[in-house]
ModelCIF file with pLDDT and N, C-alpha, C, O atoms, coordinates in Angstrom:
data_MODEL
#
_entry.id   MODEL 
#
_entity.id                         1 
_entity.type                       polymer 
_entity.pdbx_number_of_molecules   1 
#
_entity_poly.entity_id                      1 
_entity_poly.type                           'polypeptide(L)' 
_entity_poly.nstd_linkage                   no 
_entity_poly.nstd_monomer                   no 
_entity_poly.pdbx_seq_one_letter_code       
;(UNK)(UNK)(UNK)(UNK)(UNK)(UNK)(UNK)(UNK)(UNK)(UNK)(UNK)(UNK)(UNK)(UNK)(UNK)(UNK)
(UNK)(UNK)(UNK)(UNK)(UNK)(UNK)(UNK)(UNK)(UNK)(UNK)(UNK)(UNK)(UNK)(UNK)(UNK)(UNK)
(UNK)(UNK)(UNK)(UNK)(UNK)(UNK)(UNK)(UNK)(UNK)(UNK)
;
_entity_poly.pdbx_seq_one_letter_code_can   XXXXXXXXXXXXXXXXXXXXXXXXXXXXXXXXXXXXXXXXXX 
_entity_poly.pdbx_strand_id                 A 
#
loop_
_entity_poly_seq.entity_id 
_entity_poly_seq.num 
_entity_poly_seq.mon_id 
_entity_poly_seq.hetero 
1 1  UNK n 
1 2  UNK n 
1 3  UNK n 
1 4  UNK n 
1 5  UNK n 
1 6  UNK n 
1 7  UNK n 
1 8  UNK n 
1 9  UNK n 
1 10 UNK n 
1 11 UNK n 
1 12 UNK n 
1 13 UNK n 
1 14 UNK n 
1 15 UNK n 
1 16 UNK n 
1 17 UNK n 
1 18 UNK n 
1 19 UNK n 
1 20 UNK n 
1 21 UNK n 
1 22 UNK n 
1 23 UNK n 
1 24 UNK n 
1 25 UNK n 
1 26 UNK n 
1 27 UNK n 
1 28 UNK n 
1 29 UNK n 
1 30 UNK n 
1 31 UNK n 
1 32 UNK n 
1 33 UNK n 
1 34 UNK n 
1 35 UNK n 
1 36 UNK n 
1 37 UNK n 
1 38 UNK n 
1 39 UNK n 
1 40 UNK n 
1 41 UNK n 
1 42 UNK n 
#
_struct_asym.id          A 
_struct_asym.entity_id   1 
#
loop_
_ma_qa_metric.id 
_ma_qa_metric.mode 
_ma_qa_metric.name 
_ma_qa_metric.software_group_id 
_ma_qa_metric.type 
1 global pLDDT . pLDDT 
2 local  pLDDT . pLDDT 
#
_ma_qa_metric_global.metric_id      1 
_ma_qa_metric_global.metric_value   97.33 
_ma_qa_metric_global.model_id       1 
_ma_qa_metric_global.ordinal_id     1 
#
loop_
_ma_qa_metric_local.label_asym_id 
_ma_qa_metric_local.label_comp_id 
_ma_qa_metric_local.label_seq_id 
_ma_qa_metric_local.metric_id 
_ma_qa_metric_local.metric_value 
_ma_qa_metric_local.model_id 
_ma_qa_metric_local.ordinal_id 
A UNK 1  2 98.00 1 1  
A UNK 2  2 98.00 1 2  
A UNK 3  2 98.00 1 3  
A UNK 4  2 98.00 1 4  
A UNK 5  2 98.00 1 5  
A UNK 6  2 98.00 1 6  
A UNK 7  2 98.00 1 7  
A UNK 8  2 98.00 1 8  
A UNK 9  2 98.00 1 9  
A UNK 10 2 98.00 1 10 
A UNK 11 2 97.00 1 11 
A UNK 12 2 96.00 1 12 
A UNK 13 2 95.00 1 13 
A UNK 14 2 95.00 1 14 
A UNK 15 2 95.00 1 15 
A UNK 16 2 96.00 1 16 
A UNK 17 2 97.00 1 17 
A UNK 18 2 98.00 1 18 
A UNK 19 2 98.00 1 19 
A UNK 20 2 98.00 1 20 
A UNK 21 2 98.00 1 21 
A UNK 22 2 98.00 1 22 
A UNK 23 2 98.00 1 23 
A UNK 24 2 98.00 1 24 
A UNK 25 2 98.00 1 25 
A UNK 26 2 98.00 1 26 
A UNK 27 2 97.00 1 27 
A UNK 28 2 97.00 1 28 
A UNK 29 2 98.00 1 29 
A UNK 30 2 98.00 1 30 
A UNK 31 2 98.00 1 31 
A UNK 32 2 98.00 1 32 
A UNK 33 2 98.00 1 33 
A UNK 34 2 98.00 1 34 
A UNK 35 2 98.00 1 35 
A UNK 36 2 98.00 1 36 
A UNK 37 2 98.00 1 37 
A UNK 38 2 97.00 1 38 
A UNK 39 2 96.00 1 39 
A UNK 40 2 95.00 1 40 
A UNK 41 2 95.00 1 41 
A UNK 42 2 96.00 1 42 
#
loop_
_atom_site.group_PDB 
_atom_site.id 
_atom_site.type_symbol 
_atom_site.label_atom_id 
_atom_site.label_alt_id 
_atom_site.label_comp_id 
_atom_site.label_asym_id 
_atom_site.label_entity_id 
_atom_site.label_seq_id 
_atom_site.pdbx_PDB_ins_code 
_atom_site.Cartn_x 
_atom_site.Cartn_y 
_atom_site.Cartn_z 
_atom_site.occupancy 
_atom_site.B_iso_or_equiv 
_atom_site.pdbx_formal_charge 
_atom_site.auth_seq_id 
_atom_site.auth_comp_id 
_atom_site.auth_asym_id 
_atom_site.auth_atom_id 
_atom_site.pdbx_PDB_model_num 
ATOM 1   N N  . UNK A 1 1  ? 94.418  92.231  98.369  1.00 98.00 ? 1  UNK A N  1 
ATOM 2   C CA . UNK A 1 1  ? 95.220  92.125  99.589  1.00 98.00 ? 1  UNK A CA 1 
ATOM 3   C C  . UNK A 1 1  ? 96.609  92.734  99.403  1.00 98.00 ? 1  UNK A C  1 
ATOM 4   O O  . UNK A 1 1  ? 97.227  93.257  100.330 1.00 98.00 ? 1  UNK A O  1 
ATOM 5   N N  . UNK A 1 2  ? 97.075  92.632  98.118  1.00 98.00 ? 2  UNK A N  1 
ATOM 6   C CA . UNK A 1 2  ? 98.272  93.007  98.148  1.00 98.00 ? 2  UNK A CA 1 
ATOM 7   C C  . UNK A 1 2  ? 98.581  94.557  98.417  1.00 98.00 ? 2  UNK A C  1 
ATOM 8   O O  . UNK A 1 2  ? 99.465  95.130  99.053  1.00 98.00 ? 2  UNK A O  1 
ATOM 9   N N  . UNK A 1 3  ? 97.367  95.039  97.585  1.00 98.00 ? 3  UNK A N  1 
ATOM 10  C CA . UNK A 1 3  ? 97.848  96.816  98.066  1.00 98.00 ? 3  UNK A CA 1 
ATOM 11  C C  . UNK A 1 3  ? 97.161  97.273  98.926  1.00 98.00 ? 3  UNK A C  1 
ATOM 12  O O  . UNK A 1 3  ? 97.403  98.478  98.990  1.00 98.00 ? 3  UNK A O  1 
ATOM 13  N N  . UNK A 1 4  ? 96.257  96.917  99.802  1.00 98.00 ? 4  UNK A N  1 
ATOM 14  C CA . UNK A 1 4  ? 95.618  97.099  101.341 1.00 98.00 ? 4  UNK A CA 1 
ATOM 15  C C  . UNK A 1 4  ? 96.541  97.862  101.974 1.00 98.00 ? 4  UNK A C  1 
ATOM 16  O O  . UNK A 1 4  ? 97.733  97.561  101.924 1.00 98.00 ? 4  UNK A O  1 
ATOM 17  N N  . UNK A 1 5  ? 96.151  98.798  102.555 1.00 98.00 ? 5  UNK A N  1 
ATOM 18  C CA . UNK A 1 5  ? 96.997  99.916  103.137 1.00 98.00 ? 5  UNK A CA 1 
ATOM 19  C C  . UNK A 1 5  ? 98.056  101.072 103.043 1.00 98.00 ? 5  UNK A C  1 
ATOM 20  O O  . UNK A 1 5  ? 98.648  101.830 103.811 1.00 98.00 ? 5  UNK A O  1 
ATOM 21  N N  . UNK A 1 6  ? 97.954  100.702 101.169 1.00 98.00 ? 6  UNK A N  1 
ATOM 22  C CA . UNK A 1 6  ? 99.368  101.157 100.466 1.00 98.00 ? 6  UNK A CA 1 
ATOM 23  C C  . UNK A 1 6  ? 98.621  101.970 99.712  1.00 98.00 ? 6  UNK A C  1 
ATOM 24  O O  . UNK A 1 6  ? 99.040  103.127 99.688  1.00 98.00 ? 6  UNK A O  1 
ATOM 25  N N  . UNK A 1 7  ? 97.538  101.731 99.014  1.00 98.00 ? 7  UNK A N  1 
ATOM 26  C CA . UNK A 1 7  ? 96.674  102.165 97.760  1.00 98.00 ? 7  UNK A CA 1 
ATOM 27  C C  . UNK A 1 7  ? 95.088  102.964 98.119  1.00 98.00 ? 7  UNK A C  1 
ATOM 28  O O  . UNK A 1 7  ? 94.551  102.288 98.997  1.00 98.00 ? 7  UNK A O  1 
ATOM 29  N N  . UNK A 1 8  ? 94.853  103.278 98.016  1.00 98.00 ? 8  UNK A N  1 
ATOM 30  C CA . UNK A 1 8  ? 93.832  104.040 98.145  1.00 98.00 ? 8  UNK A CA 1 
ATOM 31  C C  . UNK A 1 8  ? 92.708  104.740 96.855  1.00 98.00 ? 8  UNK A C  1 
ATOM 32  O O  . UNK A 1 8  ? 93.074  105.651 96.113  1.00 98.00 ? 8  UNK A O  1 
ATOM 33  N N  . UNK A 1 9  ? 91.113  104.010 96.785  1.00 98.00 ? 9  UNK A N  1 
ATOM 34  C CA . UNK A 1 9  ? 90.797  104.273 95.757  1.00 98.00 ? 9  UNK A CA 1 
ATOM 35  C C  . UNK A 1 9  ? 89.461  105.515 96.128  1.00 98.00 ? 9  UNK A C  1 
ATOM 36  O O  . UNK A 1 9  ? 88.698  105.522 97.093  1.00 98.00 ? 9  UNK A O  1 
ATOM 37  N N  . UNK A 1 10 ? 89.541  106.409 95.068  1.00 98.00 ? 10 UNK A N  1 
ATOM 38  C CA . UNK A 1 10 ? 88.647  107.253 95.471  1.00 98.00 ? 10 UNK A CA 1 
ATOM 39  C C  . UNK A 1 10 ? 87.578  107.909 94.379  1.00 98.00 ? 10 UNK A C  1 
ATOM 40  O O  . UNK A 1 10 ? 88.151  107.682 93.313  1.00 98.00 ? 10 UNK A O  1 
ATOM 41  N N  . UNK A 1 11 ? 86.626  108.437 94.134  1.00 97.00 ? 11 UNK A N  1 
ATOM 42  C CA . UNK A 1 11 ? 86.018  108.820 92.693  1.00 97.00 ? 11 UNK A CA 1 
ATOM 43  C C  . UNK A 1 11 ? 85.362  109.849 93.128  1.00 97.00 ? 11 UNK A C  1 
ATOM 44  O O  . UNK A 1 11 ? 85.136  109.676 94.325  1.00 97.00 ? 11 UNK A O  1 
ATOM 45  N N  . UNK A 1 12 ? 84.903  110.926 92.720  1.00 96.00 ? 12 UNK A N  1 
ATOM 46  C CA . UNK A 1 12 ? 84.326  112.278 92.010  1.00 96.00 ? 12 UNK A CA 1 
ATOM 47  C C  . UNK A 1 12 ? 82.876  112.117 91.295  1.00 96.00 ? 12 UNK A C  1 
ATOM 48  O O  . UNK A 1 12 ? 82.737  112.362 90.096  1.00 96.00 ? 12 UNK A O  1 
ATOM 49  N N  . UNK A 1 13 ? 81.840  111.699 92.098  1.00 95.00 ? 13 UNK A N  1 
ATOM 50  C CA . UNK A 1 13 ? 80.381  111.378 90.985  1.00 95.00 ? 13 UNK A CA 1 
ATOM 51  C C  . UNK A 1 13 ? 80.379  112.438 90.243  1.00 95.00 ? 13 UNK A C  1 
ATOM 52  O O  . UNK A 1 13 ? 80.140  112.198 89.059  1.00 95.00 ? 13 UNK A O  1 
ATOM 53  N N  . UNK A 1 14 ? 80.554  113.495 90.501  1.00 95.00 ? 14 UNK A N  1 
ATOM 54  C CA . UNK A 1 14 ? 80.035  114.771 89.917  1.00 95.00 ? 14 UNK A CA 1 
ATOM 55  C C  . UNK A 1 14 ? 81.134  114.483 88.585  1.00 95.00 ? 14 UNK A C  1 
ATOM 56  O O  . UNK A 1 14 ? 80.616  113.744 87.748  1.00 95.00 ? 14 UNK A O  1 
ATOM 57  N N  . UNK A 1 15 ? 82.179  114.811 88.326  1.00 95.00 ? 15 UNK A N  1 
ATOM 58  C CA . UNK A 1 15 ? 83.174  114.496 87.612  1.00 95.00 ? 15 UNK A CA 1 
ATOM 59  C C  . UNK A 1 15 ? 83.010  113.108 86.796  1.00 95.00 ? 15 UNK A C  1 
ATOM 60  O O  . UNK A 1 15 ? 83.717  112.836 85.825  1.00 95.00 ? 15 UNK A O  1 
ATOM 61  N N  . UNK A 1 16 ? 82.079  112.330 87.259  1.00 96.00 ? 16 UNK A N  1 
ATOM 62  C CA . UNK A 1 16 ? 82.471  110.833 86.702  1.00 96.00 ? 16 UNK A CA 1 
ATOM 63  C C  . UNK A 1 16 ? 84.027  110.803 86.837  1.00 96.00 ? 16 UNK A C  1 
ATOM 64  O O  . UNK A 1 16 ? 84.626  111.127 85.811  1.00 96.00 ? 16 UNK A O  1 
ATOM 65  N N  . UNK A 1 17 ? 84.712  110.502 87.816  1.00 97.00 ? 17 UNK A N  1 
ATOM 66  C CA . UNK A 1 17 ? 86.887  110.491 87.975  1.00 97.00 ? 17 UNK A CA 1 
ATOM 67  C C  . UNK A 1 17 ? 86.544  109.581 89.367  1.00 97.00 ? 17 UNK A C  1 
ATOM 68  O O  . UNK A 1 17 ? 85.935  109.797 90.415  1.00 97.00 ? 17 UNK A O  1 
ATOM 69  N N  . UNK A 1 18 ? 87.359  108.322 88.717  1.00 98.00 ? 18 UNK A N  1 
ATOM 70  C CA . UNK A 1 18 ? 87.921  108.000 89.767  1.00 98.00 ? 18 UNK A CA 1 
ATOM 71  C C  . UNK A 1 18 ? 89.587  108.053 89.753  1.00 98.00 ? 18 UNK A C  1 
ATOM 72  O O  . UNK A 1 18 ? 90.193  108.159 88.687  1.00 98.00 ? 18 UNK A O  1 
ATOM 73  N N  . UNK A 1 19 ? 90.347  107.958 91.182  1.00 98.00 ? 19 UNK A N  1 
ATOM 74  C CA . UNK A 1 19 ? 91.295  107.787 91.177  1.00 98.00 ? 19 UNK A CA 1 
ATOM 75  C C  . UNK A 1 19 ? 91.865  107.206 92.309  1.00 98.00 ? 19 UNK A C  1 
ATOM 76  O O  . UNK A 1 19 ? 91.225  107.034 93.346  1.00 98.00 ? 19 UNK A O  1 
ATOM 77  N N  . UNK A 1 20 ? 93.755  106.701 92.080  1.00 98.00 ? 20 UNK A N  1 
ATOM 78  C CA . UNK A 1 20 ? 93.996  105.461 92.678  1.00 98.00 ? 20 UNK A CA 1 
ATOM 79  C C  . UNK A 1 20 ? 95.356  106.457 93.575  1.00 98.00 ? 20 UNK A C  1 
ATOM 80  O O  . UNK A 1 20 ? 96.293  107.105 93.108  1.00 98.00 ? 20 UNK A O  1 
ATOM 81  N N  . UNK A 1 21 ? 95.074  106.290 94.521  1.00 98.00 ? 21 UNK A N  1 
ATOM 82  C CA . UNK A 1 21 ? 96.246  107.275 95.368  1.00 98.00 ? 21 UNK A CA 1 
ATOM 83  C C  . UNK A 1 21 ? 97.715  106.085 95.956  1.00 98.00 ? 21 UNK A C  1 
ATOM 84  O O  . UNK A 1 21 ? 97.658  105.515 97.046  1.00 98.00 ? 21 UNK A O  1 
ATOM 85  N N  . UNK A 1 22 ? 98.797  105.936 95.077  1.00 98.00 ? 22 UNK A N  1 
ATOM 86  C CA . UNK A 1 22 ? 99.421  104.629 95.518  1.00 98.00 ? 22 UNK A CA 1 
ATOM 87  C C  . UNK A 1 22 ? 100.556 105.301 96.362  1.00 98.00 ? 22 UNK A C  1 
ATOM 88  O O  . UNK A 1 22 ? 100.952 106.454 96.191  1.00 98.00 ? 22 UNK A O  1 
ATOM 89  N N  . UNK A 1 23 ? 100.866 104.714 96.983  1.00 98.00 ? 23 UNK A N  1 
ATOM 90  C CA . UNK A 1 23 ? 102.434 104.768 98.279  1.00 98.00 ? 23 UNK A CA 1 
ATOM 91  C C  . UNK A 1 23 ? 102.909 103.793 98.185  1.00 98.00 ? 23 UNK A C  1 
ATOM 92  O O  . UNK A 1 23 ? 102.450 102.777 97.662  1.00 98.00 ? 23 UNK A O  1 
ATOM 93  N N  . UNK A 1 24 ? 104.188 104.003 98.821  1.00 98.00 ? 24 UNK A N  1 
ATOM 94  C CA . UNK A 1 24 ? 104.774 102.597 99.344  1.00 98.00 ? 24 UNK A CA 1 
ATOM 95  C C  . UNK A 1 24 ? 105.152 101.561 97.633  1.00 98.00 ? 24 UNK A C  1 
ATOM 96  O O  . UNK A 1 24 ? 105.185 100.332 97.688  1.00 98.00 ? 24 UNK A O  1 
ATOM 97  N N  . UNK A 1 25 ? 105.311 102.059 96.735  1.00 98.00 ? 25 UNK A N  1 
ATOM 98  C CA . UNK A 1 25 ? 105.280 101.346 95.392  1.00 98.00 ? 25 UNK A CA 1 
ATOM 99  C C  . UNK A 1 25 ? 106.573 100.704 95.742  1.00 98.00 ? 25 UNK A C  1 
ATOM 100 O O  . UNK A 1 25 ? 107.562 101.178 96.302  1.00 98.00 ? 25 UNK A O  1 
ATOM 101 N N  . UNK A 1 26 ? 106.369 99.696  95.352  1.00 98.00 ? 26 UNK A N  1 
ATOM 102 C CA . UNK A 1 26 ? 107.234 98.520  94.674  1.00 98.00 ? 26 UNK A CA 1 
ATOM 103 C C  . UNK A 1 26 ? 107.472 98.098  93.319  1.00 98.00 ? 26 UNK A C  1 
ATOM 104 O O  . UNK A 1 26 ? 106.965 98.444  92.252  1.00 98.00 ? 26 UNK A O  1 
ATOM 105 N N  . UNK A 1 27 ? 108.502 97.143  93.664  1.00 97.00 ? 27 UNK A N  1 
ATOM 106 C CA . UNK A 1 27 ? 108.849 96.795  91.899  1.00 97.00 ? 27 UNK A CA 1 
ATOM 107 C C  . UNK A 1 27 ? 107.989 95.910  91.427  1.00 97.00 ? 27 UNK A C  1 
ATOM 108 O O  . UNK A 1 27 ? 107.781 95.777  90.221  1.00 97.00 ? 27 UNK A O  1 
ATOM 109 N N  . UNK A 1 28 ? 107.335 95.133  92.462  1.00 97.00 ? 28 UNK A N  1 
ATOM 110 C CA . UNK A 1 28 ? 105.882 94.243  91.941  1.00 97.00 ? 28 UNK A CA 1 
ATOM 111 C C  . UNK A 1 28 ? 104.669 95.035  91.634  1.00 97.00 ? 28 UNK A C  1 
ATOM 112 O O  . UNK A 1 28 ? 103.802 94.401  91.033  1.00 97.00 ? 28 UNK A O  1 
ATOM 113 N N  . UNK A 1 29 ? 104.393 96.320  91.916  1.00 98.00 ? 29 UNK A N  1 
ATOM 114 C CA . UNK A 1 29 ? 103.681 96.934  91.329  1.00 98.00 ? 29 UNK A CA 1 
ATOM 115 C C  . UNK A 1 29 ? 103.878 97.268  90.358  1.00 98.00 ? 29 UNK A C  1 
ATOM 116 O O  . UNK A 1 29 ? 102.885 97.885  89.973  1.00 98.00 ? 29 UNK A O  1 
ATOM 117 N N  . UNK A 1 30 ? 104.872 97.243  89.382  1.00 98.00 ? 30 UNK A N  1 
ATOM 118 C CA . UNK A 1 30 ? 104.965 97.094  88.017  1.00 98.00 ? 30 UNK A CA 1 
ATOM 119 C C  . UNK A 1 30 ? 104.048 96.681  87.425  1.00 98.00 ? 30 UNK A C  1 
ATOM 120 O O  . UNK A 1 30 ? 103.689 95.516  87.593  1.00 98.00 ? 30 UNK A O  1 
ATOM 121 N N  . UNK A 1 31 ? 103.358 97.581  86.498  1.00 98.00 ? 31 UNK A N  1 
ATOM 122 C CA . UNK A 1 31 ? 102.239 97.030  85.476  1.00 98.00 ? 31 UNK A CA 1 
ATOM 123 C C  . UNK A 1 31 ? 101.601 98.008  84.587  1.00 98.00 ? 31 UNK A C  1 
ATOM 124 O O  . UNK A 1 31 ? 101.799 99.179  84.908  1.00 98.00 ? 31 UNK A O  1 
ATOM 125 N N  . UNK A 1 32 ? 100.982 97.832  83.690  1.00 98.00 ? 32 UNK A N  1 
ATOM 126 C CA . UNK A 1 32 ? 99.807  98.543  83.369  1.00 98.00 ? 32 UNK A CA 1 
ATOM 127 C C  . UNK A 1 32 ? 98.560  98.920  83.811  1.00 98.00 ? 32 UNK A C  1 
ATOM 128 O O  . UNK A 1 32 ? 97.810  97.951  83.693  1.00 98.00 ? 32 UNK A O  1 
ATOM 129 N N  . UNK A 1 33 ? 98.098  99.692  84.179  1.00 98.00 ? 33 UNK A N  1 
ATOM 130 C CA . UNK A 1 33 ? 96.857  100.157 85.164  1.00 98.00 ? 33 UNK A CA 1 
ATOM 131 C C  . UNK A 1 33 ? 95.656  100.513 84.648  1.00 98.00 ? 33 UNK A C  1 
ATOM 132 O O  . UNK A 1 33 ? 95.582  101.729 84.467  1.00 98.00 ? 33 UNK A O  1 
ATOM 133 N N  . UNK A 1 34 ? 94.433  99.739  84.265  1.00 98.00 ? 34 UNK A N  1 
ATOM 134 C CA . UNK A 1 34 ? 93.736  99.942  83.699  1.00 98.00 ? 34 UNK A CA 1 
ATOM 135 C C  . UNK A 1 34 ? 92.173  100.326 84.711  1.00 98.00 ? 34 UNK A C  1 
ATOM 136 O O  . UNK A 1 34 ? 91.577  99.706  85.592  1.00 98.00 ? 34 UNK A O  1 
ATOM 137 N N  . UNK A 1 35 ? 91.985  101.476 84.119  1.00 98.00 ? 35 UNK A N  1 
ATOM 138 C CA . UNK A 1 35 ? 89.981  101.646 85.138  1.00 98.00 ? 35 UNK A CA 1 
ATOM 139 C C  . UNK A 1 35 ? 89.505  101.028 84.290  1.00 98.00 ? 35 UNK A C  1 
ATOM 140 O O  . UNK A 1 35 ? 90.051  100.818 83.207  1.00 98.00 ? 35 UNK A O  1 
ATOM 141 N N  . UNK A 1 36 ? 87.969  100.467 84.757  1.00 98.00 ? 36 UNK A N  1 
ATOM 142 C CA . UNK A 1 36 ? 87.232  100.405 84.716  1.00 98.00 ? 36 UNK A CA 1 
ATOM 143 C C  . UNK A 1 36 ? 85.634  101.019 85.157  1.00 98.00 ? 36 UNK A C  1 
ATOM 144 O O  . UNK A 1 36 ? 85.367  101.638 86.187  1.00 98.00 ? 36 UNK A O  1 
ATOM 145 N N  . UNK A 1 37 ? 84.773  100.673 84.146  1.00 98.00 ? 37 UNK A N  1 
ATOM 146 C CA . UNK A 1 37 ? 83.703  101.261 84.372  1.00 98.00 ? 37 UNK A CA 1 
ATOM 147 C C  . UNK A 1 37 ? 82.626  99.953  84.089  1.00 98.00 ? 37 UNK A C  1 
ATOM 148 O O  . UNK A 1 37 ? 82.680  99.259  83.074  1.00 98.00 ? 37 UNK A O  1 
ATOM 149 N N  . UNK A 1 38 ? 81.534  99.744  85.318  1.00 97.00 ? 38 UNK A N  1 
ATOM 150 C CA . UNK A 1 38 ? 80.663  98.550  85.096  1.00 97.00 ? 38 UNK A CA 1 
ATOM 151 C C  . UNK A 1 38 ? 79.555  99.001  85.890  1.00 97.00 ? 38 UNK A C  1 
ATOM 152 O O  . UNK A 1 38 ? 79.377  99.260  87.080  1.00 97.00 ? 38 UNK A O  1 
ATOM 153 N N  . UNK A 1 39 ? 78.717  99.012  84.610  1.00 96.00 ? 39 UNK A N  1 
ATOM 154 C CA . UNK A 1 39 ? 77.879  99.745  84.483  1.00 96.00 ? 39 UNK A CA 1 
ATOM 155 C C  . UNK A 1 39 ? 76.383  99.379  84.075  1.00 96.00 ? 39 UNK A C  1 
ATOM 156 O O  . UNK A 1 39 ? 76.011  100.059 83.119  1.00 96.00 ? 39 UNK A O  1 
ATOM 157 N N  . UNK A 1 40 ? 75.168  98.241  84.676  1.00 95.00 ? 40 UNK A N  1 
ATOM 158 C CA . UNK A 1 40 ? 74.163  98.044  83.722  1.00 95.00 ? 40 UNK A CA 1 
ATOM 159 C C  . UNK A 1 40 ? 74.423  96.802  83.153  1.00 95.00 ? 40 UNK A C  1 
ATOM 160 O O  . UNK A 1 40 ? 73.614  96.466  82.288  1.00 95.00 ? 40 UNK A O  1 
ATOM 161 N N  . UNK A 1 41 ? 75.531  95.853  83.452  1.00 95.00 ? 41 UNK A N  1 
ATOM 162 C CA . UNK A 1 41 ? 75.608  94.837  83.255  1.00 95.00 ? 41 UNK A CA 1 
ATOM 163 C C  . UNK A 1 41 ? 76.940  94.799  82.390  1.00 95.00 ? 41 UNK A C  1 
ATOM 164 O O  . UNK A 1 41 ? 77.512  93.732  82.166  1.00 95.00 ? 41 UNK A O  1 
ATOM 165 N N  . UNK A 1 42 ? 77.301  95.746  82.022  1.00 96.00 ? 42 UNK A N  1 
ATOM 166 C CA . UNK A 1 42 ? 78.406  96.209  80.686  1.00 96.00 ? 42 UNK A CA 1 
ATOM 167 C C  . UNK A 1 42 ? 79.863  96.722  81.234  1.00 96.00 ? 42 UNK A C  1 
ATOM 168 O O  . UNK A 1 42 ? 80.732  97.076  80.437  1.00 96.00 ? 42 UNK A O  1 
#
């Protein structure tokens, strides 16, 4: 909820890439940004 309308996530099958299109950043968006991949149970 918090980044709803601000953030935008998008991925590339062909590429295996996803990516995170952010606006509007704040100082609470401060963080480390980690992907993930879940996959097969893993």
């Amino acid at each position: 909820d918090s980044v709803k309308g601000r953030f935008t996530i998008s991925r590339d099958n062909a590429k295996n890439t996803v990516y995170l299109q952010m606006s509007g950043l704040r100082p609470e968006d401060t963080a480390v940004y980690y992907c993930k991949l879940g996959m097969f149970g893993r």
